[in-house]
N, C-alpha and C. Protein backbone atom coordinates (compact mmCIF):
# COMPACT_ATOMS: atom_id res chain seq x y z
N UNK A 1 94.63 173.76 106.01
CA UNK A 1 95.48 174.94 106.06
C UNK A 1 96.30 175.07 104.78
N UNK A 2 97.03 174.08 104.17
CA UNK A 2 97.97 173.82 103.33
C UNK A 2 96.67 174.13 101.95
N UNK A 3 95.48 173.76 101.74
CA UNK A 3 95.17 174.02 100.76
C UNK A 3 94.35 175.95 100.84
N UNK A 4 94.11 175.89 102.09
CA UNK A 4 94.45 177.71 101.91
C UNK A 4 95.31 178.66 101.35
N UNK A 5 96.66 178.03 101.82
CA UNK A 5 97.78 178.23 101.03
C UNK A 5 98.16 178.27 99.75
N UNK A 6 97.62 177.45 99.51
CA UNK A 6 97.71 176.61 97.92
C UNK A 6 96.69 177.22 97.01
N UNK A 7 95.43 177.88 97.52
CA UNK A 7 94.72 178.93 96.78
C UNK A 7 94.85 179.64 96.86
N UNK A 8 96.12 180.90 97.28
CA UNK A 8 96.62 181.87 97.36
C UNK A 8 97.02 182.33 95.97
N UNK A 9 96.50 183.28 95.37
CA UNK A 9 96.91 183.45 94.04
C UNK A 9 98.32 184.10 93.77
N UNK A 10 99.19 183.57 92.86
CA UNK A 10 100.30 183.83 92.39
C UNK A 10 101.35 183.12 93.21
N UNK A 11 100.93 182.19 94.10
CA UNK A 11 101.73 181.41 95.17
C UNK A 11 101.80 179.93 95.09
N UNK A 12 103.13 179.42 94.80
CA UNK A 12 102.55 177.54 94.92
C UNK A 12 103.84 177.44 96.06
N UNK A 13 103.57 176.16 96.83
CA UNK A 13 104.12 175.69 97.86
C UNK A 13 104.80 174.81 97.38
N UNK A 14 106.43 175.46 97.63
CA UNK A 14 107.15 174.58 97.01
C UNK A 14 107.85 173.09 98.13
N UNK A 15 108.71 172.69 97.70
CA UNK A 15 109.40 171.50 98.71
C UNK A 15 110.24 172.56 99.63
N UNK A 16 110.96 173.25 99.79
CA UNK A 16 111.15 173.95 101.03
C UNK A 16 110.90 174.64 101.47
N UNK A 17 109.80 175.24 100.95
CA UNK A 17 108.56 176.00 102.13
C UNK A 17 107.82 174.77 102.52
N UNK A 18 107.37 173.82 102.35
CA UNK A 18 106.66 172.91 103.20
C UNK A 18 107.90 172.58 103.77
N UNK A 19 108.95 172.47 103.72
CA UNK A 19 109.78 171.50 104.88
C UNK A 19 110.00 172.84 105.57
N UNK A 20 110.14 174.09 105.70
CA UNK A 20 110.14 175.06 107.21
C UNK A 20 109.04 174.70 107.58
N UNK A 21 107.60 174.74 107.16
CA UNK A 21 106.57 174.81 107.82
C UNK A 21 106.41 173.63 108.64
N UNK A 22 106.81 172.30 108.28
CA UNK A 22 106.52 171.16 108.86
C UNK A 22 107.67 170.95 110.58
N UNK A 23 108.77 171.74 109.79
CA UNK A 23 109.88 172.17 110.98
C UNK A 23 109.49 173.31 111.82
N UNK A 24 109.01 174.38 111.37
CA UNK A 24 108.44 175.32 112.75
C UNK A 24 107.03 175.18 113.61
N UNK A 25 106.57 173.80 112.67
CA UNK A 25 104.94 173.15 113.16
C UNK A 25 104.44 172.25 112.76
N UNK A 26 104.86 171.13 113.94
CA UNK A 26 104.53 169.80 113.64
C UNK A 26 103.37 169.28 113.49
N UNK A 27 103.07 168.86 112.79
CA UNK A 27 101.78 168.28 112.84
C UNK A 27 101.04 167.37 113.98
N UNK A 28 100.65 167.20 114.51
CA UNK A 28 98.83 167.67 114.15
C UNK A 28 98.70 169.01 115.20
N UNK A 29 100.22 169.61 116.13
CA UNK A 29 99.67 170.62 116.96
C UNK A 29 99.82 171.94 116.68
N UNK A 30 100.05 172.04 115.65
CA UNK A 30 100.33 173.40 114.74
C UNK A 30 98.98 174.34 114.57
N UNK A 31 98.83 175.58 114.89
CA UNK A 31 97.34 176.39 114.96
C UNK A 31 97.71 176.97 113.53
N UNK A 32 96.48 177.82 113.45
CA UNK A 32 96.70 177.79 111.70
C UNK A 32 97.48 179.55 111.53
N UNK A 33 97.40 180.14 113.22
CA UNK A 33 98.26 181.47 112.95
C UNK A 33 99.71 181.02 112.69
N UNK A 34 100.55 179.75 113.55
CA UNK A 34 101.73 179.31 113.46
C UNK A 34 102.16 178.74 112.12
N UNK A 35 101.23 178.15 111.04
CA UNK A 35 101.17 177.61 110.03
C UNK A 35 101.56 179.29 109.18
N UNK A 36 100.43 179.82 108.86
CA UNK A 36 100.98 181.09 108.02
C UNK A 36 102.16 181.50 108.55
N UNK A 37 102.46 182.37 109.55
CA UNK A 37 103.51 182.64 110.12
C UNK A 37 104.79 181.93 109.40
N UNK A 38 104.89 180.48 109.56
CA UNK A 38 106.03 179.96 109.05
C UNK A 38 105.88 179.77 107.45
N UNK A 39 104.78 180.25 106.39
CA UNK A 39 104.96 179.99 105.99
C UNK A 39 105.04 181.42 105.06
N UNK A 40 104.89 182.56 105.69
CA UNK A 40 105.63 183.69 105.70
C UNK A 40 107.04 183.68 105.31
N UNK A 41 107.68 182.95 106.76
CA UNK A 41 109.06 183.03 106.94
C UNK A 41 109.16 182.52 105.29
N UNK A 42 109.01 180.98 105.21
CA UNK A 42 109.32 180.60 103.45
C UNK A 42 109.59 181.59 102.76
N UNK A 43 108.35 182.06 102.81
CA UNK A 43 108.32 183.36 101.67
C UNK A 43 109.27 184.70 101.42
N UNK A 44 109.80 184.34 102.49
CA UNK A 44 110.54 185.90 102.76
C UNK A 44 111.80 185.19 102.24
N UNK A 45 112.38 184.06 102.62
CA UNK A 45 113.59 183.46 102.79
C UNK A 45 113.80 183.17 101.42
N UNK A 46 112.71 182.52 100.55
CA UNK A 46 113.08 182.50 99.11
C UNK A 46 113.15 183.86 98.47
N UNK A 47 112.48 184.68 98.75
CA UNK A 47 112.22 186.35 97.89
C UNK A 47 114.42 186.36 98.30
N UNK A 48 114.74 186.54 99.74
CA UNK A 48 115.71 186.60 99.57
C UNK A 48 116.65 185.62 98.89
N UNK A 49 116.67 184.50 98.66
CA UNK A 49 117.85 183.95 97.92
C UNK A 49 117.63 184.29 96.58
N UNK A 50 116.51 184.82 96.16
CA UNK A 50 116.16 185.37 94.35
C UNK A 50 117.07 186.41 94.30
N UNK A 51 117.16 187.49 95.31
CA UNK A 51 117.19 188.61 95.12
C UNK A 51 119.44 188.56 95.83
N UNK A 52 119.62 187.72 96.22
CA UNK A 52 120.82 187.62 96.30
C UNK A 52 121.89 187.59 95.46
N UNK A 53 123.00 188.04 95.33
CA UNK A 53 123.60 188.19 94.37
C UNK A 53 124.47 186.52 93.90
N UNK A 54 125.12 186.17 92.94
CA UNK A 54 125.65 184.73 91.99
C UNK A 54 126.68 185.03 93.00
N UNK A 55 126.76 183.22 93.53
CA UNK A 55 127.90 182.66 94.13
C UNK A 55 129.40 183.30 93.22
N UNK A 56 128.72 182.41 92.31
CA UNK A 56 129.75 182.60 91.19
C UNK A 56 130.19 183.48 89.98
N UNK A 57 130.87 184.11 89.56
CA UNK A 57 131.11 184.95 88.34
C UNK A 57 131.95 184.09 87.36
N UNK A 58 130.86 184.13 85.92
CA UNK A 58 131.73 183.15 85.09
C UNK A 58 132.37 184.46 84.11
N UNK A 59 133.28 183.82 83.02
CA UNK A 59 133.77 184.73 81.83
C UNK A 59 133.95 183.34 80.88
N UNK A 60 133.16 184.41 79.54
CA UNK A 60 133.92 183.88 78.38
C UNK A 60 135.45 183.39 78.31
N UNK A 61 136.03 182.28 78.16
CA UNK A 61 137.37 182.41 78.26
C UNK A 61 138.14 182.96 76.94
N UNK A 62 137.00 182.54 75.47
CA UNK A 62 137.81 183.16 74.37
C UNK A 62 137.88 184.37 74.62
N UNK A 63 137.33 185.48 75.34
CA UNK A 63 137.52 186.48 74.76
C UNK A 63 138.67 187.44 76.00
N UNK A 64 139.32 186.33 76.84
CA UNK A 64 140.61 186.68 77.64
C UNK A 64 141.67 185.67 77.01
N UNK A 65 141.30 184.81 75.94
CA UNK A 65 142.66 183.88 75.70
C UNK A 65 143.56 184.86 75.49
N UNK A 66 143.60 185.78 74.65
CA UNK A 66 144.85 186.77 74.18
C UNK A 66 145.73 187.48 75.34
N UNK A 67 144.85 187.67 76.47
CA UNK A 67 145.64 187.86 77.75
C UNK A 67 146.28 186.82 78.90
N UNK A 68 145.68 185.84 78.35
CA UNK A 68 145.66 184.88 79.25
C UNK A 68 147.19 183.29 79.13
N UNK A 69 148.14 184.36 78.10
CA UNK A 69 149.03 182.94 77.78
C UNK A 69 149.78 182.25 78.99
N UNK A 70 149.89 182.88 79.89
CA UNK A 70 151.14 182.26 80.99
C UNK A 70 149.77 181.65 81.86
N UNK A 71 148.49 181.95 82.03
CA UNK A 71 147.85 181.30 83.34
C UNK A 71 146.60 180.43 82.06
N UNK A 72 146.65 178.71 81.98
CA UNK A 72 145.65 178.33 81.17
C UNK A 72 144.80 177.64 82.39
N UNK A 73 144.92 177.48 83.49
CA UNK A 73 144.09 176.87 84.60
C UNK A 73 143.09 178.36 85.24
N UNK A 74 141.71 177.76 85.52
CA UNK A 74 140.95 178.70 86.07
C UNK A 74 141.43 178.96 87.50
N UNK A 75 142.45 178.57 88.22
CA UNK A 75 142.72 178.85 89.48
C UNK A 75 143.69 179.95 89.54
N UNK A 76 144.48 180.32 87.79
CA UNK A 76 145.38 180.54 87.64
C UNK A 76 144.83 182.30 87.52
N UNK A 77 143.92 182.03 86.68
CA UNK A 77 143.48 182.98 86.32
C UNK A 77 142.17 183.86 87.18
N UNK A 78 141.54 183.29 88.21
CA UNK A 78 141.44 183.81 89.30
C UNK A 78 142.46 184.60 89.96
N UNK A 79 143.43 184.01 90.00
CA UNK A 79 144.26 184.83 90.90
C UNK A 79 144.60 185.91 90.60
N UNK A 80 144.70 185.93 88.97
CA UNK A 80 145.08 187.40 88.34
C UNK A 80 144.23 188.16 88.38
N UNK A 81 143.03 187.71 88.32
CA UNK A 81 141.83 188.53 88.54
C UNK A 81 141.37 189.29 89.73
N UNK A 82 141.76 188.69 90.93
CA UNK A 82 141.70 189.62 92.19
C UNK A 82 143.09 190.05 92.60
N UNK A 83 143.82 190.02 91.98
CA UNK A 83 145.31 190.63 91.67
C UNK A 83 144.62 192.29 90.89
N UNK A 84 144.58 192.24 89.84
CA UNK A 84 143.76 192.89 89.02
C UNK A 84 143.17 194.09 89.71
N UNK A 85 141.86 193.20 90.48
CA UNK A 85 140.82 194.15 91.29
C UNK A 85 141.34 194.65 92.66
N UNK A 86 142.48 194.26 93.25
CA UNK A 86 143.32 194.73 94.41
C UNK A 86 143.67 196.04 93.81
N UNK A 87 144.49 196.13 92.80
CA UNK A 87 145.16 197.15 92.30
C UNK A 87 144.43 198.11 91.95
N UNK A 88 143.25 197.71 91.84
CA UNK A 88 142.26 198.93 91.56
C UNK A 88 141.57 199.65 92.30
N UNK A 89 141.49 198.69 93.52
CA UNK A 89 140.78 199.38 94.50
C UNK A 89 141.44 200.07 95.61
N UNK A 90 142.90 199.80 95.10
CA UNK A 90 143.68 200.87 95.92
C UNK A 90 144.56 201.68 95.46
């Protein structure tokens, strides 16, 4: 089954699409519709974390040092930053 998979063109099976598949179908009683199926799900589940937006938002810091003299900690300057975007969005 897994090398069906695996000749799927434009597709390689990575380490956590084999670990859903091995978790939604254990081996040896897994049929080979339950095998694709989960390994669908994979597929869908990575397309979505690609397509998800960054945990994180970084910034250049040189190019806020000139605004930035009273806050030199990034916690500091977070805060001004959704300080900032509060004020704007209301």
């Amino acid at each position: 089954m897994f090398i069906e998979i695996c000749s799927i063109e434009g597709y390689q099976i990575n380490k956590a699409a084999m670990q859903h598949i091995t978790r939604k179908c254990p081996p040896p009683t897994a049929g080979r519709q339950a095998v694709f199926a989960a390994w669908h799900e994979a597929r869908v589940a990575a397309e979505k974390r690609l397509t998800a937006p960054p945990r994180k938002i970084s910034f250049d810091r040189k190019q806020f040092a000139p605004y930035l003299e009273k806050s030199s900690s990034d916690r500091g300057i977070e805060k001004l930053f959704l300080e900032f975007l509060r004020q704007r969005a209301g």
